[in-house]
Structures are given as structure tokens and as C-alpha cells.
C-alpha atoms as a PDB file:
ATOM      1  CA  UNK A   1     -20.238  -2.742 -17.449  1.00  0.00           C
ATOM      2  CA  UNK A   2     -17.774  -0.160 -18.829  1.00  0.00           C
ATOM      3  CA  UNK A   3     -15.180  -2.027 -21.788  1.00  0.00           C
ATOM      4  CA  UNK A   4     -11.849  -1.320 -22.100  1.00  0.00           C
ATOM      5  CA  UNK A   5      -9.556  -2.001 -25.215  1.00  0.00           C
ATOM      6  CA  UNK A   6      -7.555  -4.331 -25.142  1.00  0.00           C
ATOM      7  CA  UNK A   7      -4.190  -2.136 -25.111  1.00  0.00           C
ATOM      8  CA  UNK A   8      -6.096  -0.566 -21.982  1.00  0.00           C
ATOM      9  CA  UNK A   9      -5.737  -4.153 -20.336  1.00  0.00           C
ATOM     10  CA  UNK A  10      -2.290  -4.982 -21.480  1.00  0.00           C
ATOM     11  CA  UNK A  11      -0.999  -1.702 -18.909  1.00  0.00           C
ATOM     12  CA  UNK A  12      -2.397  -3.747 -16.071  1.00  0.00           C
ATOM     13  CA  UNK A  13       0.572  -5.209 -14.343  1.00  0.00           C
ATOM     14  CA  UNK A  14      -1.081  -7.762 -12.226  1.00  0.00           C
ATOM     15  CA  UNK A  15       1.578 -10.457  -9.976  1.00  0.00           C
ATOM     16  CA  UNK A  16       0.994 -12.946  -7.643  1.00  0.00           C
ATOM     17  CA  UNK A  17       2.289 -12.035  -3.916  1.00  0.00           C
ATOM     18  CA  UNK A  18       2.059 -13.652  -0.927  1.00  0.00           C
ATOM     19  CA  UNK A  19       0.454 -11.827   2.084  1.00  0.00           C
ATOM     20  CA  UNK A  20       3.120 -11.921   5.048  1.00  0.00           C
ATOM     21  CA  UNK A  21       1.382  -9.994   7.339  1.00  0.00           C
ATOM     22  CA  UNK A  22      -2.124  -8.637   7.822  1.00  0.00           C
ATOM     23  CA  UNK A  23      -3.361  -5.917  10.741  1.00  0.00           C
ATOM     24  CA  UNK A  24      -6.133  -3.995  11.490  1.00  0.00           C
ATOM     25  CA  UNK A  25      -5.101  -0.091  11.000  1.00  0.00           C
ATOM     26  CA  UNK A  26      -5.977   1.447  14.542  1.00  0.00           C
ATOM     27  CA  UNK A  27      -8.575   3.996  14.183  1.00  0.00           C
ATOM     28  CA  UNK A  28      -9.797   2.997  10.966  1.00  0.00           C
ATOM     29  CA  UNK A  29     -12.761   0.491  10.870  1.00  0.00           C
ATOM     30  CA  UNK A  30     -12.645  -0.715   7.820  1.00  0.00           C
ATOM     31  CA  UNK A  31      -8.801  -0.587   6.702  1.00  0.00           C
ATOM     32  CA  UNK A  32      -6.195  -3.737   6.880  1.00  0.00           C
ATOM     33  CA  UNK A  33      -2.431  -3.163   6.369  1.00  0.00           C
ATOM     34  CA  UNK A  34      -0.996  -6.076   4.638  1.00  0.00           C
ATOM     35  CA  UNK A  35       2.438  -6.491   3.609  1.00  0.00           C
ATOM     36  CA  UNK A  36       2.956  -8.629   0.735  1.00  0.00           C
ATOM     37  CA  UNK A  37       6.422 -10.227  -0.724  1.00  0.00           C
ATOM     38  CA  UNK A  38       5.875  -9.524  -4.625  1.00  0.00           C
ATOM     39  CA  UNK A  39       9.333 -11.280  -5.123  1.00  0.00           C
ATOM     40  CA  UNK A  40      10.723  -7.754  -5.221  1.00  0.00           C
ATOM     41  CA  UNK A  41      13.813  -6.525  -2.847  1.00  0.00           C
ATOM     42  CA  UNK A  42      11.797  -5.508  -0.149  1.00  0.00           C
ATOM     43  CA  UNK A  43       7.297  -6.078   0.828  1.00  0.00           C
ATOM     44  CA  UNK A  44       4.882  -3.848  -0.329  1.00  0.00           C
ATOM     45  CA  UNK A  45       2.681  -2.213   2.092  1.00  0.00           C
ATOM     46  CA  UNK A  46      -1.008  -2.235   0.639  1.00  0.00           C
ATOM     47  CA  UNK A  47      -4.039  -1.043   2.544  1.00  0.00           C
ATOM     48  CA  UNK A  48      -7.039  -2.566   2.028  1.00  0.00           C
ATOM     49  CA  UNK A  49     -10.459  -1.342   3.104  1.00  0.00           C
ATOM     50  CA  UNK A  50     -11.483  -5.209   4.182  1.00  0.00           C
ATOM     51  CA  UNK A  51     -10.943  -5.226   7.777  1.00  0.00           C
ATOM     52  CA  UNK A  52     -15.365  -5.899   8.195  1.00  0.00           C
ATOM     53  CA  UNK A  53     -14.748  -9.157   6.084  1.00  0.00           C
ATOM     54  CA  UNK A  54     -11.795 -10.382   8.129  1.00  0.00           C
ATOM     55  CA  UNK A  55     -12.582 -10.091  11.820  1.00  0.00           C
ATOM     56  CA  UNK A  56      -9.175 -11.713  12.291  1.00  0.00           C
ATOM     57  CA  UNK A  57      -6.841 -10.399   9.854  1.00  0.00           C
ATOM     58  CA  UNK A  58      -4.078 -12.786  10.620  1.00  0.00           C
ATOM     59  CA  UNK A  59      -6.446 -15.348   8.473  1.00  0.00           C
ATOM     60  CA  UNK A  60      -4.884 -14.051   5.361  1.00  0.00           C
ATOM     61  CA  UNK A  61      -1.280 -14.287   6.352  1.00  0.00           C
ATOM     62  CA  UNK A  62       0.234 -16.935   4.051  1.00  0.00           C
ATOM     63  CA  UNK A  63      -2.487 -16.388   1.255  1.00  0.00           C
ATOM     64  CA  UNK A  64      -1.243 -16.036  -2.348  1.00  0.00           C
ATOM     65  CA  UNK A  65      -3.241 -13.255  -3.808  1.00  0.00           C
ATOM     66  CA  UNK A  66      -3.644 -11.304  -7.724  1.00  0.00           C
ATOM     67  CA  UNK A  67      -1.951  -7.743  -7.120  1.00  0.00           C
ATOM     68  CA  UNK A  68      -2.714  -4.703  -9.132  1.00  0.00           C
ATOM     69  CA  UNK A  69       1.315  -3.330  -8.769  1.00  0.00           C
ATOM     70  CA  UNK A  70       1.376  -0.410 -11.106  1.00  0.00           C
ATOM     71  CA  UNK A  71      -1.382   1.819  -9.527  1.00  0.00           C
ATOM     72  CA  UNK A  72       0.412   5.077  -8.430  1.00  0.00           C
ATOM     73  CA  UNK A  73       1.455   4.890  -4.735  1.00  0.00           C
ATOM     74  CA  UNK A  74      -1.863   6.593  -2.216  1.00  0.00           C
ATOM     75  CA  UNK A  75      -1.567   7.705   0.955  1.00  0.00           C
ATOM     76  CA  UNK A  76      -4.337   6.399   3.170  1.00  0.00           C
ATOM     77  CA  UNK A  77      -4.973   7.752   7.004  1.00  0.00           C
ATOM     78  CA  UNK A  78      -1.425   8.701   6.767  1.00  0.00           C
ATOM     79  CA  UNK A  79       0.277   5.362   5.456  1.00  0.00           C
ATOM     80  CA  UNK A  80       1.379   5.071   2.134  1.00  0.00           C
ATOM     81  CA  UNK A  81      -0.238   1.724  -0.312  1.00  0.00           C
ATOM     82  CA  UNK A  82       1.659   0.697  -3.007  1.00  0.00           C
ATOM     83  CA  UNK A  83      -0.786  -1.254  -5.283  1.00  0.00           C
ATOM     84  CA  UNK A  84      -4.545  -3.076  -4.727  1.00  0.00           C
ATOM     85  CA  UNK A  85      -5.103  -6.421  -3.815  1.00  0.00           C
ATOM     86  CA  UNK A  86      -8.048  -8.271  -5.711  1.00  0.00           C
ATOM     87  CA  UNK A  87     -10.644  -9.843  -4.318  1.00  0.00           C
ATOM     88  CA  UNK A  88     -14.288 -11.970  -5.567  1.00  0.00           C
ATOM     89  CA  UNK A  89     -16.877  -9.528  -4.116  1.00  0.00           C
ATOM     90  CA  UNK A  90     -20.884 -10.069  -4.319  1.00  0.00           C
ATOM     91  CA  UNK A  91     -23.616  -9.208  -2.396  1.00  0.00           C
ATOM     92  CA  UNK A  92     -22.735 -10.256   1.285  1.00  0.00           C
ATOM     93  CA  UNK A  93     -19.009 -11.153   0.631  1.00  0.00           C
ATOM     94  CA  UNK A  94     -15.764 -10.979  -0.265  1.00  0.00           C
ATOM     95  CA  UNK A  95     -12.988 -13.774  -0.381  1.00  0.00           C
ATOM     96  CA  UNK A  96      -9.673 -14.009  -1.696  1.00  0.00           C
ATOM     97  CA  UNK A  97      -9.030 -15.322  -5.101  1.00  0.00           C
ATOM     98  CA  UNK A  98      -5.879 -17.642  -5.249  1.00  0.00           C
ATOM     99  CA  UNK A  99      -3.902 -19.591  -7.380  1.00  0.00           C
ATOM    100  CA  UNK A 100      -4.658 -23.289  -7.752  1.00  0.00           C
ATOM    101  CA  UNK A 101      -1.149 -24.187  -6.540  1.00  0.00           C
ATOM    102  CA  UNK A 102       1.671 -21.770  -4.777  1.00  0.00           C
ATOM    103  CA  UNK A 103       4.000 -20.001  -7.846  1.00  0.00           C
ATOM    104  CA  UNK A 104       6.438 -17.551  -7.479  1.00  0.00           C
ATOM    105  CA  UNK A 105       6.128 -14.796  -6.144  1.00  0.00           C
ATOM    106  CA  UNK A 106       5.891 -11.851  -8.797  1.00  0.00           C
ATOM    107  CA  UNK A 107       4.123 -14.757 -11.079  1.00  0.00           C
ATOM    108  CA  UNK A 108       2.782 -12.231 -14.196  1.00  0.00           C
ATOM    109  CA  UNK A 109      -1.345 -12.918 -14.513  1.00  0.00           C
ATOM    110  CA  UNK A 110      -2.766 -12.509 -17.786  1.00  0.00           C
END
């Protein structure tokens, strides 16, 4: 495991957001477009290379997930992502990892 300082940590701007929509990205097997109301004016658009973990994407519509919103925008098979949502991954899975209780959107986690 690679450390980090804790100054290193502190630029992480992580927020709770609520996924309100989730699709497979045609032509891409392993990429999910989700939008996700940050509590900012409009979604963010976030593509997430999940899609063989969530044979039905629509299962995460409603989640509240931990959002990684200051990585610089990517463009990915054409579409732009505008942060990274985090998940619990180990050897055969990957889940969502949610507050206890639904908080605001844009929520700070530290």
C-alpha cells in the first residue's frame, strides 16, 4: 500500500450524490453511464467501468453513493465523466458503499 500525507488527503473532495440514472454505454462492455445529483445546479455524468457487476444497471438508480468530484473531467468512448464513483471491491465483487441513512446531497465525507 502506497501512503499519502495527510495534506495529500485533505485535496480529496469526496460528496455524497444520489445516482438518478444508470445505463449500459452501447458498445462498451464494461462501461455504465450514471448521472448523479451532487446537490449542484445541474447532474454529473460519471462513467463507470462496472457494467459486468450490474447486469441491470437500473439497480443502482436511487443509491446514495461517496463521489470523488474534483478529478479533472475524462473523456471516455467519446462521453465526457466528471468525477469517480467509489465502490468496496475484493476478489469476486464489487458493491456500493452507502450512507447509513439518506443526507444531502453534496454531504462533504471526511
Amino acid at each position: 500500500m502506497t501512503e499519502i500525507t495527510f495534506d495529500e488527503f485533505k485535496k480529496a473532495d469526496i460528496r455524497i450524490g444520489t445516482i438518478l440514472s444508470a445505463e449500459k454505454v452501447h458498445d462498451a462492455d464494461k462501461l455504465i453511464k450514471l448521472m448523479i445529483n451532487l446537490g449542484e445546479e445541474n447532474p454529473r455524468q460519471i462513467l463507470s467501468g462496472i457494467a459486468i457487476h450490474y447486469e441491470d444497471p437500473s439497480v443502482l438508480v436511487g443509491k446514495q453513493v461517496p463521489v470523488l468530484a474534483n478529478l479533472p473531467t475524462r473523456t471516455i468512448r467519446g462521453l465526457e465523466s466528471h468525477g469517480m464513483v467509489l465502490y468496496a471491491v475484493g476478489g469476486d465483487f464489487l458493491t456500493t458503499v452507502e450512507p447509513e441513512r439518506e443526507i444531502p446531497n453534496g454531504t462533504s465525507v471526511q
